[in-house]
Protein backbone atom coordinates (compact mmCIF):
# COMPACT_ATOMS: atom_id res chain seq x y z
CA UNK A 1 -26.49 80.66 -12.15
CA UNK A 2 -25.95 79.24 -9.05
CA UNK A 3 -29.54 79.90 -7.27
CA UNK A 4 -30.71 78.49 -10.35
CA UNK A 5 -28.97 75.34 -9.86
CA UNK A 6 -29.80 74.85 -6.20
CA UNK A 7 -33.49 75.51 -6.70
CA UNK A 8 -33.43 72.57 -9.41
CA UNK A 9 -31.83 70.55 -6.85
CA UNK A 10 -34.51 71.41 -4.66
CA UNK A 11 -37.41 70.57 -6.97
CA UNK A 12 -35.82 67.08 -7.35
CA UNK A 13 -35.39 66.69 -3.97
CA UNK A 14 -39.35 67.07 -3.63
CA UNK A 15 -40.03 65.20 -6.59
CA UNK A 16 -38.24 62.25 -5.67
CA UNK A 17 -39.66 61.91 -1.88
CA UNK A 18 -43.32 61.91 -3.24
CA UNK A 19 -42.74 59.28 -6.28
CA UNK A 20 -43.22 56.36 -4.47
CA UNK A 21 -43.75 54.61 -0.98
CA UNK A 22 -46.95 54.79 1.68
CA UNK A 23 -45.41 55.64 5.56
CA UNK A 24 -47.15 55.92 7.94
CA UNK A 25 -46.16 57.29 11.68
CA UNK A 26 -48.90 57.35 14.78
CA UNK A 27 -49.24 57.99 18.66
CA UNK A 28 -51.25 55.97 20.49
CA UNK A 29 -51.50 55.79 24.41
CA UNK A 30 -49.55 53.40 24.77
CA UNK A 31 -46.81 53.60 22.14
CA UNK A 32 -46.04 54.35 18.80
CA UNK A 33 -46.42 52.18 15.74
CA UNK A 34 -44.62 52.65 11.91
CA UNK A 35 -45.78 51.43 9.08
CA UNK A 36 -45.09 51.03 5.48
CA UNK A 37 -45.27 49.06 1.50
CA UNK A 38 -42.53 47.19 0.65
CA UNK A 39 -42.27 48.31 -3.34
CA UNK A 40 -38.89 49.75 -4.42
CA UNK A 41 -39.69 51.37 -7.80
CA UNK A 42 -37.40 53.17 -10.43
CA UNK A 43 -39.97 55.49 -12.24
CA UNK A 44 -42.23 53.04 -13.70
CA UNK A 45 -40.21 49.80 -13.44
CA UNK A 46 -40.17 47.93 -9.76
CA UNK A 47 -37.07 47.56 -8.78
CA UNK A 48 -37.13 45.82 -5.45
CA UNK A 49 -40.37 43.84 -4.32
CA UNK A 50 -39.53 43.65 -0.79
CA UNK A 51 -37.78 46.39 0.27
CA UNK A 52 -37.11 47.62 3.92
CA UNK A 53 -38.36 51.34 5.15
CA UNK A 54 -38.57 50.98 8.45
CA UNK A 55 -35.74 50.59 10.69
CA UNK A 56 -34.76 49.80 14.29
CA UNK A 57 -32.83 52.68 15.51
CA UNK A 58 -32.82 51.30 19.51
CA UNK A 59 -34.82 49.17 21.69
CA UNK A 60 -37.11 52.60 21.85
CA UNK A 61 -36.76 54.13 18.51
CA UNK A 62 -37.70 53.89 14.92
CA UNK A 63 -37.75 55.20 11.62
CA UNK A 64 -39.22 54.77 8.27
CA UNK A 65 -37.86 56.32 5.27
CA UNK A 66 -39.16 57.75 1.83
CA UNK A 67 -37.40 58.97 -1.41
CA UNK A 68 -33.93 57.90 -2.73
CA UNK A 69 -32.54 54.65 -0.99
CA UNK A 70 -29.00 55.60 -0.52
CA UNK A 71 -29.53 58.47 0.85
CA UNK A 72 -32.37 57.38 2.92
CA UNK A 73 -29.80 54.44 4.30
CA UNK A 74 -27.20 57.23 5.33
CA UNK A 75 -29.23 59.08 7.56
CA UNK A 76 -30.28 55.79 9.08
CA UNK A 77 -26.70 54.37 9.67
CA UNK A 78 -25.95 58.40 11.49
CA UNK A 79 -29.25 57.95 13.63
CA UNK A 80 -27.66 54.51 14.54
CA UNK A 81 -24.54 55.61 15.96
CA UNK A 82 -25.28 58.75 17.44
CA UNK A 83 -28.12 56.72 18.97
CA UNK A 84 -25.38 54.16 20.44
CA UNK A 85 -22.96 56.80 21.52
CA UNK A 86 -25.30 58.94 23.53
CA UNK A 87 -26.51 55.55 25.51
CA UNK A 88 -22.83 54.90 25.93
CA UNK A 89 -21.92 58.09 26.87
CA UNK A 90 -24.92 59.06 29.29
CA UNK A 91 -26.20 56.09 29.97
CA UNK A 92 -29.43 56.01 28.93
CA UNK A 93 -31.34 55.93 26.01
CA UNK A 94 -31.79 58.82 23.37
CA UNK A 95 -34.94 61.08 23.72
CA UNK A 96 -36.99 61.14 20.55
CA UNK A 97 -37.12 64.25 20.14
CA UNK A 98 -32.71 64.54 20.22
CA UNK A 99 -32.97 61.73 17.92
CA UNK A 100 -35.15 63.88 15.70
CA UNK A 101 -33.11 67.16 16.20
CA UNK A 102 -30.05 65.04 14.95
CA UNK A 103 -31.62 64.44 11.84
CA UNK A 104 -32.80 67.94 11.19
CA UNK A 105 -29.58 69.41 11.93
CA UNK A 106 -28.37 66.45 9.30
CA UNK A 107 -30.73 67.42 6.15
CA UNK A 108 -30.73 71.47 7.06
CA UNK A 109 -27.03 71.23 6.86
CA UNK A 110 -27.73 69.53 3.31
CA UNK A 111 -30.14 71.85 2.16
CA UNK A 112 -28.27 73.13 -0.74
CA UNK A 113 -27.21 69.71 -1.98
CA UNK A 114 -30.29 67.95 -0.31
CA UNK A 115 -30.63 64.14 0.93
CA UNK A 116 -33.51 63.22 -1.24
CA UNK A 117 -35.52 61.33 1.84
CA UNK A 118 -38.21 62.41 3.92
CA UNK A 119 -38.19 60.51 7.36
CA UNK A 120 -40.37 59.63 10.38
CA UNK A 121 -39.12 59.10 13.52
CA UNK A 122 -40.94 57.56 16.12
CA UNK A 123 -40.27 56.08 19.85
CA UNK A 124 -41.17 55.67 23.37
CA UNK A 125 -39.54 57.64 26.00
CA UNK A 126 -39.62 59.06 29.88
CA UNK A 127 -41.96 61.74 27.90
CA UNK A 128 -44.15 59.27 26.48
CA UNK A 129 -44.64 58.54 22.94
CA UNK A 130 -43.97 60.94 20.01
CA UNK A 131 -43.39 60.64 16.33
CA UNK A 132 -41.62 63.28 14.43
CA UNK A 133 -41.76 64.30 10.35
CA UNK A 134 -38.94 65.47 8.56
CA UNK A 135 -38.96 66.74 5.08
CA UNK A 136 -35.66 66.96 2.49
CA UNK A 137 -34.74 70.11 4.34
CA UNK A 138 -34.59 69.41 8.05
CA UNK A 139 -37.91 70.87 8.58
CA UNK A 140 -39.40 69.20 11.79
CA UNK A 141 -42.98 68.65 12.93
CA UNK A 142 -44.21 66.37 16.00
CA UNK A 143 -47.30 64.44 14.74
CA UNK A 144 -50.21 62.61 16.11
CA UNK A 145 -51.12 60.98 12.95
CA UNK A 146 -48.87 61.22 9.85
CA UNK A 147 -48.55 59.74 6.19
CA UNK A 148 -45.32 60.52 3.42
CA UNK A 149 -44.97 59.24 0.01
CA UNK A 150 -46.99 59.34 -3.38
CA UNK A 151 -49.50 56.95 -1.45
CA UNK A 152 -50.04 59.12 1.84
CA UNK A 153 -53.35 61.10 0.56
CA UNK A 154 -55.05 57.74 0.22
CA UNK A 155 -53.58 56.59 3.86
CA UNK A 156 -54.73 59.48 5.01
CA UNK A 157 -58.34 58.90 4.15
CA UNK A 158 -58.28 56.33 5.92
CA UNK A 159 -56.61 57.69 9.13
CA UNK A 160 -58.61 60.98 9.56
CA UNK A 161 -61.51 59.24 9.88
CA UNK A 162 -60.85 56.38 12.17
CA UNK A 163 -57.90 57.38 14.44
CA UNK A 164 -58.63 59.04 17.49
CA UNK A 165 -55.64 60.26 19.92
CA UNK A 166 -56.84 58.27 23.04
CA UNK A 167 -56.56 54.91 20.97
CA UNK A 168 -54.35 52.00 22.29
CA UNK A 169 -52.24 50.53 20.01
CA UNK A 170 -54.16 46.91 20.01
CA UNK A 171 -57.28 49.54 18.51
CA UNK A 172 -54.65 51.46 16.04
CA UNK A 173 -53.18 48.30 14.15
CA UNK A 174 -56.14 47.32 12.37
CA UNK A 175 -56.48 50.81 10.98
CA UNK A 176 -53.31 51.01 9.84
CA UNK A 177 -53.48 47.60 8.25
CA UNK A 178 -56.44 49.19 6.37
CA UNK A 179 -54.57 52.82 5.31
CA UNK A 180 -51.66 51.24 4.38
CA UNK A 181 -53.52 48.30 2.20
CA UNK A 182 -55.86 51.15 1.08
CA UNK A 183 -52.39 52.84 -0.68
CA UNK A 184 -51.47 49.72 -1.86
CA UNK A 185 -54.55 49.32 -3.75
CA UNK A 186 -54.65 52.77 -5.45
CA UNK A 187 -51.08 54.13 -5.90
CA UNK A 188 -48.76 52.06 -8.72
CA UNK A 189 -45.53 53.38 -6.24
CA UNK A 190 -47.00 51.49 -3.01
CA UNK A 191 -47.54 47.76 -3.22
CA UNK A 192 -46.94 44.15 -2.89
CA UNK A 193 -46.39 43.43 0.78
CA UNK A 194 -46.71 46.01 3.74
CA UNK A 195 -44.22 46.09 7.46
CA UNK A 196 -46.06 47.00 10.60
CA UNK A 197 -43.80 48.15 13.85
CA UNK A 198 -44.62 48.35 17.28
CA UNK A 199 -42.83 50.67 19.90
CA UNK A 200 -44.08 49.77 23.37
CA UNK A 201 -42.77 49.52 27.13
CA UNK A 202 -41.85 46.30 25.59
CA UNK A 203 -39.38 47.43 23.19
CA UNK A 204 -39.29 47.46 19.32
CA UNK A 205 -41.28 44.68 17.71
CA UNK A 206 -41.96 43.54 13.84
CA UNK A 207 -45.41 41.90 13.50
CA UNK A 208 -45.07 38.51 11.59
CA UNK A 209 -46.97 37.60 8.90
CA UNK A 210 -49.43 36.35 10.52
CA UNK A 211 -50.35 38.78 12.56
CA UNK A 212 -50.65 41.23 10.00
CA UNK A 213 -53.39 39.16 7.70
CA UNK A 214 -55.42 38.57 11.03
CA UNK A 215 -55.23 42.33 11.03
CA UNK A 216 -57.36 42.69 7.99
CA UNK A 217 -59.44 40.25 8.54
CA UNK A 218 -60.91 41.31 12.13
C-alpha cells in the first residue's frame, strides 16, 4: 500500500516538472548564462504571464526553476541562505558545485514526498564556470549545454546544433535568444516573454529588454 503510494507520488512529481516551462543552462568560456519563458500555466489555463524562473542566488550564482512554484520558491529561499551563511562564515563565496550538492542533499532527502521542481544551477567560481541539473530526486549532473521543461526538446534543437564549448558568451546569447524563442513558438506551456542571465567576472546581470530583441534581430 505504501510503495504504491510513493510511486504515484513519484509519477506526479515527473509529470508536473515536464508540463510546462523552457530552461535553459550553458557554459561558455567566459561564464555561464540562464535562460527561460515567462508563462505560469495551470494545465491548460495561464495563470501568470510574467512569471520569474530564474533567480539570483549571489553575486556568482544562479538558478532557474521548473515544475510546481511553491515548491520551486522553497528550494530557492534554502539556496539563499545557506549561500549567505557560508560567505559569512568562511568568507568567501559558495562553490557551485556546494551550492549544487545542497540542493541534492535537499530533494534526495524528499524523495519519498518529492519537491515537484527540477532546477539548474549555474555560476562562476575559482574553478571556472559550471552549471549543474537536478531532477525531483536530487539526482545531479554537471552540464555543458542543458534544457528542462515540456519546451526543452525544441530548445534543444536549437542548441545541439549551434553551441560549441569554446564559445564566449557575447557568441552564446544570440543562440539562446533563438532556442528559447524557438520553445516559445511550438510548446502551449512556454510563452509570452523570455529572461536571459548573465554570470560573468562581472557578477550576475539581467539583460533589459532591449538587449534581448537586438538579440534576435542580429
Amino acid at each position: 500500500m505504501g510503495r504504491g503510494i510513493i510511486i504515484t507520488q513519484n509519477n506526479v512529481a515527473n509529470n508536473l516538472v515536464l508540463k510546462g516551462t523552457t530552461t535553459i543552462g550553458v557554459v561558455c568560456k567566459d561564464g555561464v548564462i540562464l535562460a527561460s519563458d515567462t508563462r505560469v500555466t495551470m494545465g491548460f489555463f495561464i495563470a501568470h504571464k510574467h512569471g520569474k524562473k530564474v533567480y539570483k542566488i549571489d553575486d556568482h550564482l544562479g538558478m532557474t526553476i521548473a515544475g510546481t512554484v511553491a515548491d520551486a520558491q522553497k528550494v530557492v529561499d534554502i539556496l539563499i541562505a545557506n549561500a549567505q551563511l557560508y560567505r559569512i562564515n568562511m568568507n568567501r563565496p559558495i562553490p557551485v558545485s556546494s551550492a549544487a550538492r545542497i540542493i541534492a542533499n535537499l530533494l534526495f532527502s524528499a524523495r519519498y514526498l518529492p519537491l515537484s521542481t527540477q532546477v539548474l544551477i549555474g555560476g562562476l567560481d575559482d574553478t571556472g564556470p559550471h552549471v549543474y541539473n537536478l531532477d525531483p530526486y536530487g539526482s545531479l549532473h554537471e552540464e555543458k549545454s542543458v534544457a528542462t521543461g515540456s519546451g526543452s526538446q525544441l530548445a534543444f534543437g536549437v542548441l545541439e546544433d549551434q553551441y560549441k564549448e569554446d564559445m564566449s558568451i557575447e557568441e552564446m546569447l544570440p543562440i539562446i535568444a533563438k532556442a528559447v524563442n524557438s520553445a516559445m513558438r511550438r510548446d502551449v506551456a512556454s510563452g509570452d516573454n523570455y529572461n536571459i542571465t548573465v554570470i560573468d567576472s562581472m557578477g550576475y546581470k539581467e539583460l533589459t529588454s532591449d538587449e534581448k530583441k537586438m538579440l534576435l534581430t542580429s
